[in-house]
PDB file of N, CA and C in Angstrom:
ATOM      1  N   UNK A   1     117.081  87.144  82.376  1.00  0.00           N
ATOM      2  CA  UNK A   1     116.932  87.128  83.807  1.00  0.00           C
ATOM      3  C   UNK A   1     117.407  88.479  84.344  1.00  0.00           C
ATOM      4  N   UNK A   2     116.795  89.056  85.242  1.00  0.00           N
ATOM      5  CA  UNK A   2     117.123  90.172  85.873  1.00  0.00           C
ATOM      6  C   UNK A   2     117.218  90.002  87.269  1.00  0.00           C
ATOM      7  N   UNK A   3     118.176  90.817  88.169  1.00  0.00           N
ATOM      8  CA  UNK A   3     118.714  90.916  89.497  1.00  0.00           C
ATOM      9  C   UNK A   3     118.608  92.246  90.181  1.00  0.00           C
ATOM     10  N   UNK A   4     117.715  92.480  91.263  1.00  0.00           N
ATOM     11  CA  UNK A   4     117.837  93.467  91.518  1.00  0.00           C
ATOM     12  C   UNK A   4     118.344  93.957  92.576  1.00  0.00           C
ATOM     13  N   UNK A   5     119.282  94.703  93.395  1.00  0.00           N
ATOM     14  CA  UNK A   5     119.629  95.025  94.553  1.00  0.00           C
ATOM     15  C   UNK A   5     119.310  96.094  95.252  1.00  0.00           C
ATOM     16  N   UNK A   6     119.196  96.442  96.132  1.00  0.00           N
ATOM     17  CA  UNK A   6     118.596  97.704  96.933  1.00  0.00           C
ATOM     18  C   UNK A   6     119.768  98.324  97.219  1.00  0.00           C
ATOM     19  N   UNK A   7     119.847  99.517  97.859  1.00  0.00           N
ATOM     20  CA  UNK A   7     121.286 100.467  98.374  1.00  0.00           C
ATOM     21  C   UNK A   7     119.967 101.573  98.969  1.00  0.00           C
ATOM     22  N   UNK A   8     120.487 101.402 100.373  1.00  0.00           N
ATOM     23  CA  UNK A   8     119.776 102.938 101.073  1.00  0.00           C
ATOM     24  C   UNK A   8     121.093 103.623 101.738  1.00  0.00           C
ATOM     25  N   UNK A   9     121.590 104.126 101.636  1.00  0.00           N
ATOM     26  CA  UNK A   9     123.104 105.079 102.279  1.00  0.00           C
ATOM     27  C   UNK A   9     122.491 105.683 103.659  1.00  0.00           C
ATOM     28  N   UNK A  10     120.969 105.908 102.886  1.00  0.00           N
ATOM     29  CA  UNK A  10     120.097 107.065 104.519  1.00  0.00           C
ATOM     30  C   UNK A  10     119.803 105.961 105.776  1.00  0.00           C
ATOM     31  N   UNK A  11     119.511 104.962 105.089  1.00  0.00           N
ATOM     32  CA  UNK A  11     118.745 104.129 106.320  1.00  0.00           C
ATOM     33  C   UNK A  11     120.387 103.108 107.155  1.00  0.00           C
ATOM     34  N   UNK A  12     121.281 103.514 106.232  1.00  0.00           N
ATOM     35  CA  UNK A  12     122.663 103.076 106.629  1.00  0.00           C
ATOM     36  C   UNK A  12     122.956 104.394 107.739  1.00  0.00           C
ATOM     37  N   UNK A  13     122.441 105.527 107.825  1.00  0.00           N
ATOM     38  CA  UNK A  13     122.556 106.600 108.280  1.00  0.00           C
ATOM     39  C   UNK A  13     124.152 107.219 108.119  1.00  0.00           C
ATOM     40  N   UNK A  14     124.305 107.078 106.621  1.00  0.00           N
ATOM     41  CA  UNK A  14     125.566 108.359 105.853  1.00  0.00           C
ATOM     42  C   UNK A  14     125.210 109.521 105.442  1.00  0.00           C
ATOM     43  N   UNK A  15     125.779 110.228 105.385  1.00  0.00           N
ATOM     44  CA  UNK A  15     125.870 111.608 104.442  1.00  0.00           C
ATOM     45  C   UNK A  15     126.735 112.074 103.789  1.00  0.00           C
ATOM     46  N   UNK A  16     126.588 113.269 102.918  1.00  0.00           N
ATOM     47  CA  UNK A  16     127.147 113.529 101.996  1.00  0.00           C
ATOM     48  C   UNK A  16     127.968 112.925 101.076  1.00  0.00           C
ATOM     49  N   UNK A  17     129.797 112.821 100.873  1.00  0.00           N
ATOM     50  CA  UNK A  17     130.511 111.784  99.981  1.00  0.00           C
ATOM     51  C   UNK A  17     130.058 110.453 100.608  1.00  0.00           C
ATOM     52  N   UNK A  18     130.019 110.281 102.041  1.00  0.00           N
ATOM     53  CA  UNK A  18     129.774 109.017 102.945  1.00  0.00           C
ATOM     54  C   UNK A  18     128.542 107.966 101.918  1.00  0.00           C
ATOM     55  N   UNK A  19     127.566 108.975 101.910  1.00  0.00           N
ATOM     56  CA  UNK A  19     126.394 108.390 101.546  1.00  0.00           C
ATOM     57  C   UNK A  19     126.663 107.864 100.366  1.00  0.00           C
ATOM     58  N   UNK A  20     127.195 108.437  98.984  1.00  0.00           N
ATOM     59  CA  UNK A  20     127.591 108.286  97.758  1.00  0.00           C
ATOM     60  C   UNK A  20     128.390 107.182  97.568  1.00  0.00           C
ATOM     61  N   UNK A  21     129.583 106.988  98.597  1.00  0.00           N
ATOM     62  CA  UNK A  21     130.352 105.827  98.552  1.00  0.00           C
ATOM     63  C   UNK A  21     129.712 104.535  98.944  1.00  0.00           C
ATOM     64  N   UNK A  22     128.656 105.003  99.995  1.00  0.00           N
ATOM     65  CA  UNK A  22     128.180 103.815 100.365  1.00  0.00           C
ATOM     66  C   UNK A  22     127.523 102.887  99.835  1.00  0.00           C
ATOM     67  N   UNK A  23     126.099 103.671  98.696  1.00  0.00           N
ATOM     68  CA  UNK A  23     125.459 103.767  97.258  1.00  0.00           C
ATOM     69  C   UNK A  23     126.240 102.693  96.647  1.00  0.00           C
ATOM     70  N   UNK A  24     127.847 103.034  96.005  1.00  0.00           N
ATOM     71  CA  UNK A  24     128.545 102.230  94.995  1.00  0.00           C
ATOM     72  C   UNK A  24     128.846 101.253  95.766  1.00  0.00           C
ATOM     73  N   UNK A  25     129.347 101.055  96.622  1.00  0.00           N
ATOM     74  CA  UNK A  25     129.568  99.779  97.701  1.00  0.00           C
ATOM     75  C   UNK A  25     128.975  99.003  97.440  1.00  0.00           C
ATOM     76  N   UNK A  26     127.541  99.656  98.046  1.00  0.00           N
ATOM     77  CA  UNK A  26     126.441  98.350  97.964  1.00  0.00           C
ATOM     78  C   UNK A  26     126.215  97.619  96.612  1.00  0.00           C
ATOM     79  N   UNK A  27     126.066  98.480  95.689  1.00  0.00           N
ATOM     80  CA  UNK A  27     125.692  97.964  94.551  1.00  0.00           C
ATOM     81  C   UNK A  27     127.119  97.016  93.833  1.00  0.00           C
ATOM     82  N   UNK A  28     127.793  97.811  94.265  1.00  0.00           N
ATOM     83  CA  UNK A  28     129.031  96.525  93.420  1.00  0.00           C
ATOM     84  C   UNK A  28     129.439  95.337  94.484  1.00  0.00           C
ATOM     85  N   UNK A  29     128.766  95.228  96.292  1.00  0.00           N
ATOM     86  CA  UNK A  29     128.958  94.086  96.300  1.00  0.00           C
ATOM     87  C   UNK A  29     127.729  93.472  95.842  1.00  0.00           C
ATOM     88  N   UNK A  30     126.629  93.827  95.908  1.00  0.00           N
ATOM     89  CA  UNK A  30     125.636  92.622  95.311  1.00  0.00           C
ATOM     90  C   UNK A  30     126.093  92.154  93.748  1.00  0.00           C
ATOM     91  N   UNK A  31     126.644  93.256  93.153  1.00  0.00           N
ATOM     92  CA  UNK A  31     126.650  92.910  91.183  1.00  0.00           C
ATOM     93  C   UNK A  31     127.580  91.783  91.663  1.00  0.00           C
ATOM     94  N   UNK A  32     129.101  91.872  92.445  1.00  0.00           N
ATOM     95  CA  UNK A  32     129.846  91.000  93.048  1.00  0.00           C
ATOM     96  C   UNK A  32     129.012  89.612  93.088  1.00  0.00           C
ATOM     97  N   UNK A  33     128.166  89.519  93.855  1.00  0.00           N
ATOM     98  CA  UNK A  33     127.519  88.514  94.676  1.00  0.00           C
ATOM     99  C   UNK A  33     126.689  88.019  93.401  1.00  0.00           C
ATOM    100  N   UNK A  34     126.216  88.352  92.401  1.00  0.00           N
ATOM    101  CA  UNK A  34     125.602  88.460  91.439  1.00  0.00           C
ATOM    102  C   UNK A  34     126.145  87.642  90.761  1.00  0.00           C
ATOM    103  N   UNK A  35     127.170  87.986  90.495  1.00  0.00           N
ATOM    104  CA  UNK A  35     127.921  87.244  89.021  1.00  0.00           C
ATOM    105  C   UNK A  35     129.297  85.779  90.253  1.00  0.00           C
ATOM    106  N   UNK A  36     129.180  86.086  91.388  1.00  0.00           N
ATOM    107  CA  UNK A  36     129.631  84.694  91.962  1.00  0.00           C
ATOM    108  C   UNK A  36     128.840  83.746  91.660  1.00  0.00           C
ATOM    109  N   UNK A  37     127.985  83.944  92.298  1.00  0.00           N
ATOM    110  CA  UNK A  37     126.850  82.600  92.152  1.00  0.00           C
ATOM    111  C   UNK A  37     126.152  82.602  90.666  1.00  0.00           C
ATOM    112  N   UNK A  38     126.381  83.252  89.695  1.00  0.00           N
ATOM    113  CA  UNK A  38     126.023  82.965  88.470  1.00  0.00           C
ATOM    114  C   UNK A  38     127.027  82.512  87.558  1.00  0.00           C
ATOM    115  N   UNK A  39     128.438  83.053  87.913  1.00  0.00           N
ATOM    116  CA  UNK A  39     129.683  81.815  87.415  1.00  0.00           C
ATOM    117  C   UNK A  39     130.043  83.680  86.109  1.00  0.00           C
ATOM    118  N   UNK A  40     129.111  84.335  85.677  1.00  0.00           N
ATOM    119  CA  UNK A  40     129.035  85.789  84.673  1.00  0.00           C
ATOM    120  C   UNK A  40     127.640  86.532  84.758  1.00  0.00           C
ATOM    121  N   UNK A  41     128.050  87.595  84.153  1.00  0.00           N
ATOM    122  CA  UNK A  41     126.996  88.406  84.103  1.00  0.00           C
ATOM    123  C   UNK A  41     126.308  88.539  82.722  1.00  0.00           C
ATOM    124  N   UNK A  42     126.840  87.554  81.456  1.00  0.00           N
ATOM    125  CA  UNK A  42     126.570  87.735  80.672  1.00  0.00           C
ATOM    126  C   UNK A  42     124.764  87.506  80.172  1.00  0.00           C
ATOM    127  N   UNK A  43     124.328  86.812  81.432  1.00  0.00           N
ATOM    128  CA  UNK A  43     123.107  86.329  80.917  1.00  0.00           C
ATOM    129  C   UNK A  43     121.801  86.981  82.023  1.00  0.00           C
ATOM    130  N   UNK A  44     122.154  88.146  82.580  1.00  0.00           N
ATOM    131  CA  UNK A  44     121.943  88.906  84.273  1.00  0.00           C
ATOM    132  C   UNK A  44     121.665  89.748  83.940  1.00  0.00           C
ATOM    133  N   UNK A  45     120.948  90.735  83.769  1.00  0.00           N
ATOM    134  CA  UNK A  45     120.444  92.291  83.486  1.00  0.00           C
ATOM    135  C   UNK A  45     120.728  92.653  85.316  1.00  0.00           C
ATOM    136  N   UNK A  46     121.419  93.469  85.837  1.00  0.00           N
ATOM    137  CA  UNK A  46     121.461  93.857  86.844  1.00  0.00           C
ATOM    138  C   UNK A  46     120.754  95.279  87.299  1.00  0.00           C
ATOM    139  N   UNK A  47     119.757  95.710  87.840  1.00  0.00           N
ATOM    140  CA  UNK A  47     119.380  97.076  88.269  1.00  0.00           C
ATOM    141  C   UNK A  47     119.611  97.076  89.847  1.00  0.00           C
ATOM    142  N   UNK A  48     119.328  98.616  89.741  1.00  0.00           N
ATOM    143  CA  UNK A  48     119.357  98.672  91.729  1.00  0.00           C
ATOM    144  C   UNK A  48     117.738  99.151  91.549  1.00  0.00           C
ATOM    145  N   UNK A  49     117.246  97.940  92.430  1.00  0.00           N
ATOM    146  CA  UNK A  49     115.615  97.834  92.734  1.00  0.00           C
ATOM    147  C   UNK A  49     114.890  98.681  93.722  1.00  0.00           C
ATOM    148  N   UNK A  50     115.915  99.656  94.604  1.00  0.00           N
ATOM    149  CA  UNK A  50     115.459 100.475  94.997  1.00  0.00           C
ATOM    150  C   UNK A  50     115.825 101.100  95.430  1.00  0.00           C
ATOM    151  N   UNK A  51     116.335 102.568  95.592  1.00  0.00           N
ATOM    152  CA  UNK A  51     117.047 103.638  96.237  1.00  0.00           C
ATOM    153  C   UNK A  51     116.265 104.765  96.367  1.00  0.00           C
ATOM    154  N   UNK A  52     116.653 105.424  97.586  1.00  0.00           N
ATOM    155  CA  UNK A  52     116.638 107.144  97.397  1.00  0.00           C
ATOM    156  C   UNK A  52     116.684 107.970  98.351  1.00  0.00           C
ATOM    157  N   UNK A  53     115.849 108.631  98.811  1.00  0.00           N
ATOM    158  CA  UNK A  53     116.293 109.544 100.393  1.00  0.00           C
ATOM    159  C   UNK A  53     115.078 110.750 100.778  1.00  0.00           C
ATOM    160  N   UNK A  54     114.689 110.724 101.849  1.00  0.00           N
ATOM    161  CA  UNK A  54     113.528 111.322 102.400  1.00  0.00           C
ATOM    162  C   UNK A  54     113.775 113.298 101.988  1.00  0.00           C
ATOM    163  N   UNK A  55     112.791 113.590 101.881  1.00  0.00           N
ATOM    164  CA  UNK A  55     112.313 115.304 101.667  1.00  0.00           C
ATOM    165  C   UNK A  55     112.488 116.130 102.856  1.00  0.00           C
ATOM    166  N   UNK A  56     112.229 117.321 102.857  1.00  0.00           N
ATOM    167  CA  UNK A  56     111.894 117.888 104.041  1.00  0.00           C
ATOM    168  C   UNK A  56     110.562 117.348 104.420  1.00  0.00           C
ATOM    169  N   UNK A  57     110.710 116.795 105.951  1.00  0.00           N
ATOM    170  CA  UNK A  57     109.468 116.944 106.873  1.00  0.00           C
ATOM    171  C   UNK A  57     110.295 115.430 107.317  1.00  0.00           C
ATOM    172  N   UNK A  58     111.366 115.073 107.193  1.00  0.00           N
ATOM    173  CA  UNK A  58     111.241 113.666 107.244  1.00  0.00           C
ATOM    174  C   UNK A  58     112.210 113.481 108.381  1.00  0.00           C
ATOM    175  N   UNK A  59     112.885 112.539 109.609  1.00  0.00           N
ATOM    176  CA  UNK A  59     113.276 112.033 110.305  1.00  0.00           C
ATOM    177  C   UNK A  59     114.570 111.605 110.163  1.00  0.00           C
ATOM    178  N   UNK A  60     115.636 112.552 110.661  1.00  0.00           N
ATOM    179  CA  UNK A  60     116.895 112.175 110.051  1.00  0.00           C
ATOM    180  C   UNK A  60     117.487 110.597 111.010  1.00  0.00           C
ATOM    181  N   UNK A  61     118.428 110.420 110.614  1.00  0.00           N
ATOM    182  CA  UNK A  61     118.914 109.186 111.048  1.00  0.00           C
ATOM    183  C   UNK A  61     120.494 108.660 110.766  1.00  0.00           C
ATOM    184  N   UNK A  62     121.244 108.865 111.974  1.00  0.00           N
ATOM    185  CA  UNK A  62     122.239 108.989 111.907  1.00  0.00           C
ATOM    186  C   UNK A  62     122.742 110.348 112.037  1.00  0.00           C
ATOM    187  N   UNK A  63     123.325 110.119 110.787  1.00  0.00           N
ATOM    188  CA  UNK A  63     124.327 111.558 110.306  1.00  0.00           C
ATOM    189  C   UNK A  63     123.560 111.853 109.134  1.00  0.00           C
ATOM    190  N   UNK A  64     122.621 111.001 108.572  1.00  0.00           N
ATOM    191  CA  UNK A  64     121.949 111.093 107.608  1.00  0.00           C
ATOM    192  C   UNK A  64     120.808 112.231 107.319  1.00  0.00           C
ATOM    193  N   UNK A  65     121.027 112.970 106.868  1.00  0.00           N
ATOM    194  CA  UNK A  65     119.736 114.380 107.084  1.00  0.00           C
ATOM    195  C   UNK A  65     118.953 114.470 106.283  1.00  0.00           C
ATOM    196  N   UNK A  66     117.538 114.336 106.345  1.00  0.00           N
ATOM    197  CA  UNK A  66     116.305 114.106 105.528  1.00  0.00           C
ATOM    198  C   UNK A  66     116.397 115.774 105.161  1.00  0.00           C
ATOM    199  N   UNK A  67     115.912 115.793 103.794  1.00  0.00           N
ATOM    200  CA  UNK A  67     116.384 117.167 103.157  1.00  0.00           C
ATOM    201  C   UNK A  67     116.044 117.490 101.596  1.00  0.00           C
ATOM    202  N   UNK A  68     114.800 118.442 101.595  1.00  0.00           N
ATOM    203  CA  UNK A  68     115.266 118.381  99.745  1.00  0.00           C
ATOM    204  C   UNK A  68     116.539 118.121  99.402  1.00  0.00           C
ATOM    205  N   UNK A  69     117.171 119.145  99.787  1.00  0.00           N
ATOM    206  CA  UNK A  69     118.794 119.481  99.254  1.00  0.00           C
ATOM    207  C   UNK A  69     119.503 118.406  98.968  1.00  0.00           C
ATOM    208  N   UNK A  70     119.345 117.363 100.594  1.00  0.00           N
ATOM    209  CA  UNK A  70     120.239 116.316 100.378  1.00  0.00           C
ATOM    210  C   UNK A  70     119.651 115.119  99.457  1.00  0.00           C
ATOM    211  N   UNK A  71     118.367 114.961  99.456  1.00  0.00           N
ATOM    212  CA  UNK A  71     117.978 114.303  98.691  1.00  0.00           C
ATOM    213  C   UNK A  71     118.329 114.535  96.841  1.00  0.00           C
ATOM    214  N   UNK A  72     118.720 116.142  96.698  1.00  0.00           N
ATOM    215  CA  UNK A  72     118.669 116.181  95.410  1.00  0.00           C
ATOM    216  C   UNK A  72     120.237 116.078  94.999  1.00  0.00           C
ATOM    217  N   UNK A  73     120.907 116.512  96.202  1.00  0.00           N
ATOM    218  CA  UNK A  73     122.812 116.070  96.166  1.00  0.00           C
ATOM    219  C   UNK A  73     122.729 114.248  95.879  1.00  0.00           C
ATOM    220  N   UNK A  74     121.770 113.533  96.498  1.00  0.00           N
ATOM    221  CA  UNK A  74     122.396 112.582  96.427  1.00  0.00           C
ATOM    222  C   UNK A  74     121.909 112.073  95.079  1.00  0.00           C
ATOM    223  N   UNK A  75     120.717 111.978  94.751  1.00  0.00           N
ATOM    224  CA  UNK A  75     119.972 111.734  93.677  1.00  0.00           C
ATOM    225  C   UNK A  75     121.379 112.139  92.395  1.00  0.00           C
ATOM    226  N   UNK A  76     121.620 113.423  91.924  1.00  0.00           N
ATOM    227  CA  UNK A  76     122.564 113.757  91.153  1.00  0.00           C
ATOM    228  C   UNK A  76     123.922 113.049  91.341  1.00  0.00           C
ATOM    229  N   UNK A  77     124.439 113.016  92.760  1.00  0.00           N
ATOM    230  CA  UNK A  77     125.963 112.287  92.656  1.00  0.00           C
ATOM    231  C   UNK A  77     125.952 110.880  92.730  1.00  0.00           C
ATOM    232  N   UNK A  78     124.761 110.290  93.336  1.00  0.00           N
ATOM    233  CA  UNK A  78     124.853 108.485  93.544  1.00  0.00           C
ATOM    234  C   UNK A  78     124.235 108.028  92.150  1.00  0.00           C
ATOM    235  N   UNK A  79     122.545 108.565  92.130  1.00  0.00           N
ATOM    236  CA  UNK A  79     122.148 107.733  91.098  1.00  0.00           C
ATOM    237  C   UNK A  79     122.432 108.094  89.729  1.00  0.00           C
ATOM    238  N   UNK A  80     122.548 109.517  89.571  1.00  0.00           N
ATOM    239  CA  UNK A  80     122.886 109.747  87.804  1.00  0.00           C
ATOM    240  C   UNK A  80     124.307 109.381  88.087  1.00  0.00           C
ATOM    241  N   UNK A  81     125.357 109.255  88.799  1.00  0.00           N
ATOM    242  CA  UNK A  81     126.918 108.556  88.886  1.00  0.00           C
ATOM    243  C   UNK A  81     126.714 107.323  88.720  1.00  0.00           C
ATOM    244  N   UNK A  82     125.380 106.494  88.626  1.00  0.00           N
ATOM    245  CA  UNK A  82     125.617 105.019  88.508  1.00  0.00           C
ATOM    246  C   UNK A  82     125.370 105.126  87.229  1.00  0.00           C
ATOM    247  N   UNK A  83     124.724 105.585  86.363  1.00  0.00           N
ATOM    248  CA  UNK A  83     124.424 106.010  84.912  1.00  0.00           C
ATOM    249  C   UNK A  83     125.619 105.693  84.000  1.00  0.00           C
ATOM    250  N   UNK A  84     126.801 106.079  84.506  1.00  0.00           N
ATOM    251  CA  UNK A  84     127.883 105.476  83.976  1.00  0.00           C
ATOM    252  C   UNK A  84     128.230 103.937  84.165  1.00  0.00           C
ATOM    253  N   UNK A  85     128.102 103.553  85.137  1.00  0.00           N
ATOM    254  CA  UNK A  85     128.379 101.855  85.008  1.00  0.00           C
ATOM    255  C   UNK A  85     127.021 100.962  83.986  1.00  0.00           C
ATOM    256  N   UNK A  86     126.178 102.005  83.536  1.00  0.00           N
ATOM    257  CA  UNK A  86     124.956 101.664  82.847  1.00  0.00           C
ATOM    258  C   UNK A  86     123.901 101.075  83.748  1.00  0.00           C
ATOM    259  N   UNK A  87     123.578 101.306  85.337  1.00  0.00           N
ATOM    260  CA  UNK A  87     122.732 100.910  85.887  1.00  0.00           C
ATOM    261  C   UNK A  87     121.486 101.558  85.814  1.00  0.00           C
ATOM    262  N   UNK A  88     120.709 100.661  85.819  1.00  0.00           N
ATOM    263  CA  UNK A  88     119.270 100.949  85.654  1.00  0.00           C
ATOM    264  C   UNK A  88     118.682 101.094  87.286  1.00  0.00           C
ATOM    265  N   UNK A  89     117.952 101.923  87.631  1.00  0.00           N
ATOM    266  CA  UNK A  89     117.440 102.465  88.645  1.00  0.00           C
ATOM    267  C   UNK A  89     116.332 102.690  89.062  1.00  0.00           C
ATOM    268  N   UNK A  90     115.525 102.408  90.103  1.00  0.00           N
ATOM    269  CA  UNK A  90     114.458 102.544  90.439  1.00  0.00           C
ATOM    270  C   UNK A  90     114.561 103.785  91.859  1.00  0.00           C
ATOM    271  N   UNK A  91     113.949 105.122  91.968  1.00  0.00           N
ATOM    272  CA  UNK A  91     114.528 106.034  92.232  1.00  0.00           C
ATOM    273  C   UNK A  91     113.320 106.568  93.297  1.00  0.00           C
ATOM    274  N   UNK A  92     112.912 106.594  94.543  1.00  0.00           N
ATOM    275  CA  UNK A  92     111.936 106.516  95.374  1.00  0.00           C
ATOM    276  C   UNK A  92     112.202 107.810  96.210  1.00  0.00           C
ATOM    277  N   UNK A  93     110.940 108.767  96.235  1.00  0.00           N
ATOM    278  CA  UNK A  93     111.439 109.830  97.192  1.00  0.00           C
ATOM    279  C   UNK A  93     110.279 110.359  97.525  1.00  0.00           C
ATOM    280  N   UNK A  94     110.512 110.775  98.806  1.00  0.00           N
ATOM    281  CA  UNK A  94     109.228 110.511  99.860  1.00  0.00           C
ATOM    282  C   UNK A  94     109.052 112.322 100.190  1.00  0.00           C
ATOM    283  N   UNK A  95     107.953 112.880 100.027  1.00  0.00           N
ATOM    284  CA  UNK A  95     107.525 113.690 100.534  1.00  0.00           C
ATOM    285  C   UNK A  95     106.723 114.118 102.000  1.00  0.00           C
ATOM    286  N   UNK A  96     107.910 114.305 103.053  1.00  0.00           N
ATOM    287  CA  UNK A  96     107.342 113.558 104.416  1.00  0.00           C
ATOM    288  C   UNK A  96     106.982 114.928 105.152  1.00  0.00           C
ATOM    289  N   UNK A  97     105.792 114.901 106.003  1.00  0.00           N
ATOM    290  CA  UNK A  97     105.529 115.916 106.479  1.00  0.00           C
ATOM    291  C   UNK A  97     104.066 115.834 106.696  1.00  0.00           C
ATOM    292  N   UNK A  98     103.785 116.864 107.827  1.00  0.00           N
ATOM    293  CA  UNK A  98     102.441 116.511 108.204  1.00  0.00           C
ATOM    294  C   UNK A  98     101.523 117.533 107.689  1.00  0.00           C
ATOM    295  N   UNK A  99     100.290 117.605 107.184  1.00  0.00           N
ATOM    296  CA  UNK A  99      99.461 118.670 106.492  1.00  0.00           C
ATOM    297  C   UNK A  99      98.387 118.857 107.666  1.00  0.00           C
ATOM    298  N   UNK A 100      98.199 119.978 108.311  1.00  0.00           N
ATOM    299  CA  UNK A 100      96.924 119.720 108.799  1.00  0.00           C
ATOM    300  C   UNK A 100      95.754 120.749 108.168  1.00  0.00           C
ATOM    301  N   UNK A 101      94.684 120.411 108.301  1.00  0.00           N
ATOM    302  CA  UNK A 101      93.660 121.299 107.179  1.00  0.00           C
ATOM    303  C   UNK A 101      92.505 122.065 108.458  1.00  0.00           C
TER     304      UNK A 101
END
């Protein structure tokens, strides 16, 4: 059986360490919430089902700043930092911006 939880830090509208802490938060209260109502985790494959953070061209929100940069700060400190608790990740990043031809 597998469980998956979401964590957006951007659409929480954090940044920088903010955003990162917020990332582990989320995910360890759902693993939390996870293994309550399952009594363990021994029989639970847990991933985070969806994370990540908008490009340049994109609509900041909050304190949250749509940003290669920040997108690639967070990508490196949230999701390869969950790499150590062995979470598996589904890693979404939006190339936002308008083209006109």
């Amino acid at each position: 059986m597998c469980s998956l939880a979401n964590g957006f830090a951007y659409w929480q509208g954090k940044s920088g360490d903010d955003a990162v802490h917020t990332y582990f938060d989320d995910m360890a209260q759902a693993l939390q919430r996870v293994q309550q109502i399952n009594g363990s985790l021994s029989s639970i494959e847990f991933w985070n089902g969806e994370t990540g953070w908008p490009t340049d061209g994109g609509t900041n929100y909050g304190t949250a700043d749509a940003g290669t940069g920040n997108a690639a700060s967070y990508y490196q400190n949230a999701v390869c930092g969950s790499l150590g608790w062995n979470l598996n990740s589904f890693y979404f990043e939006a190339f936002d911006g308008m083209y006109l031809f």
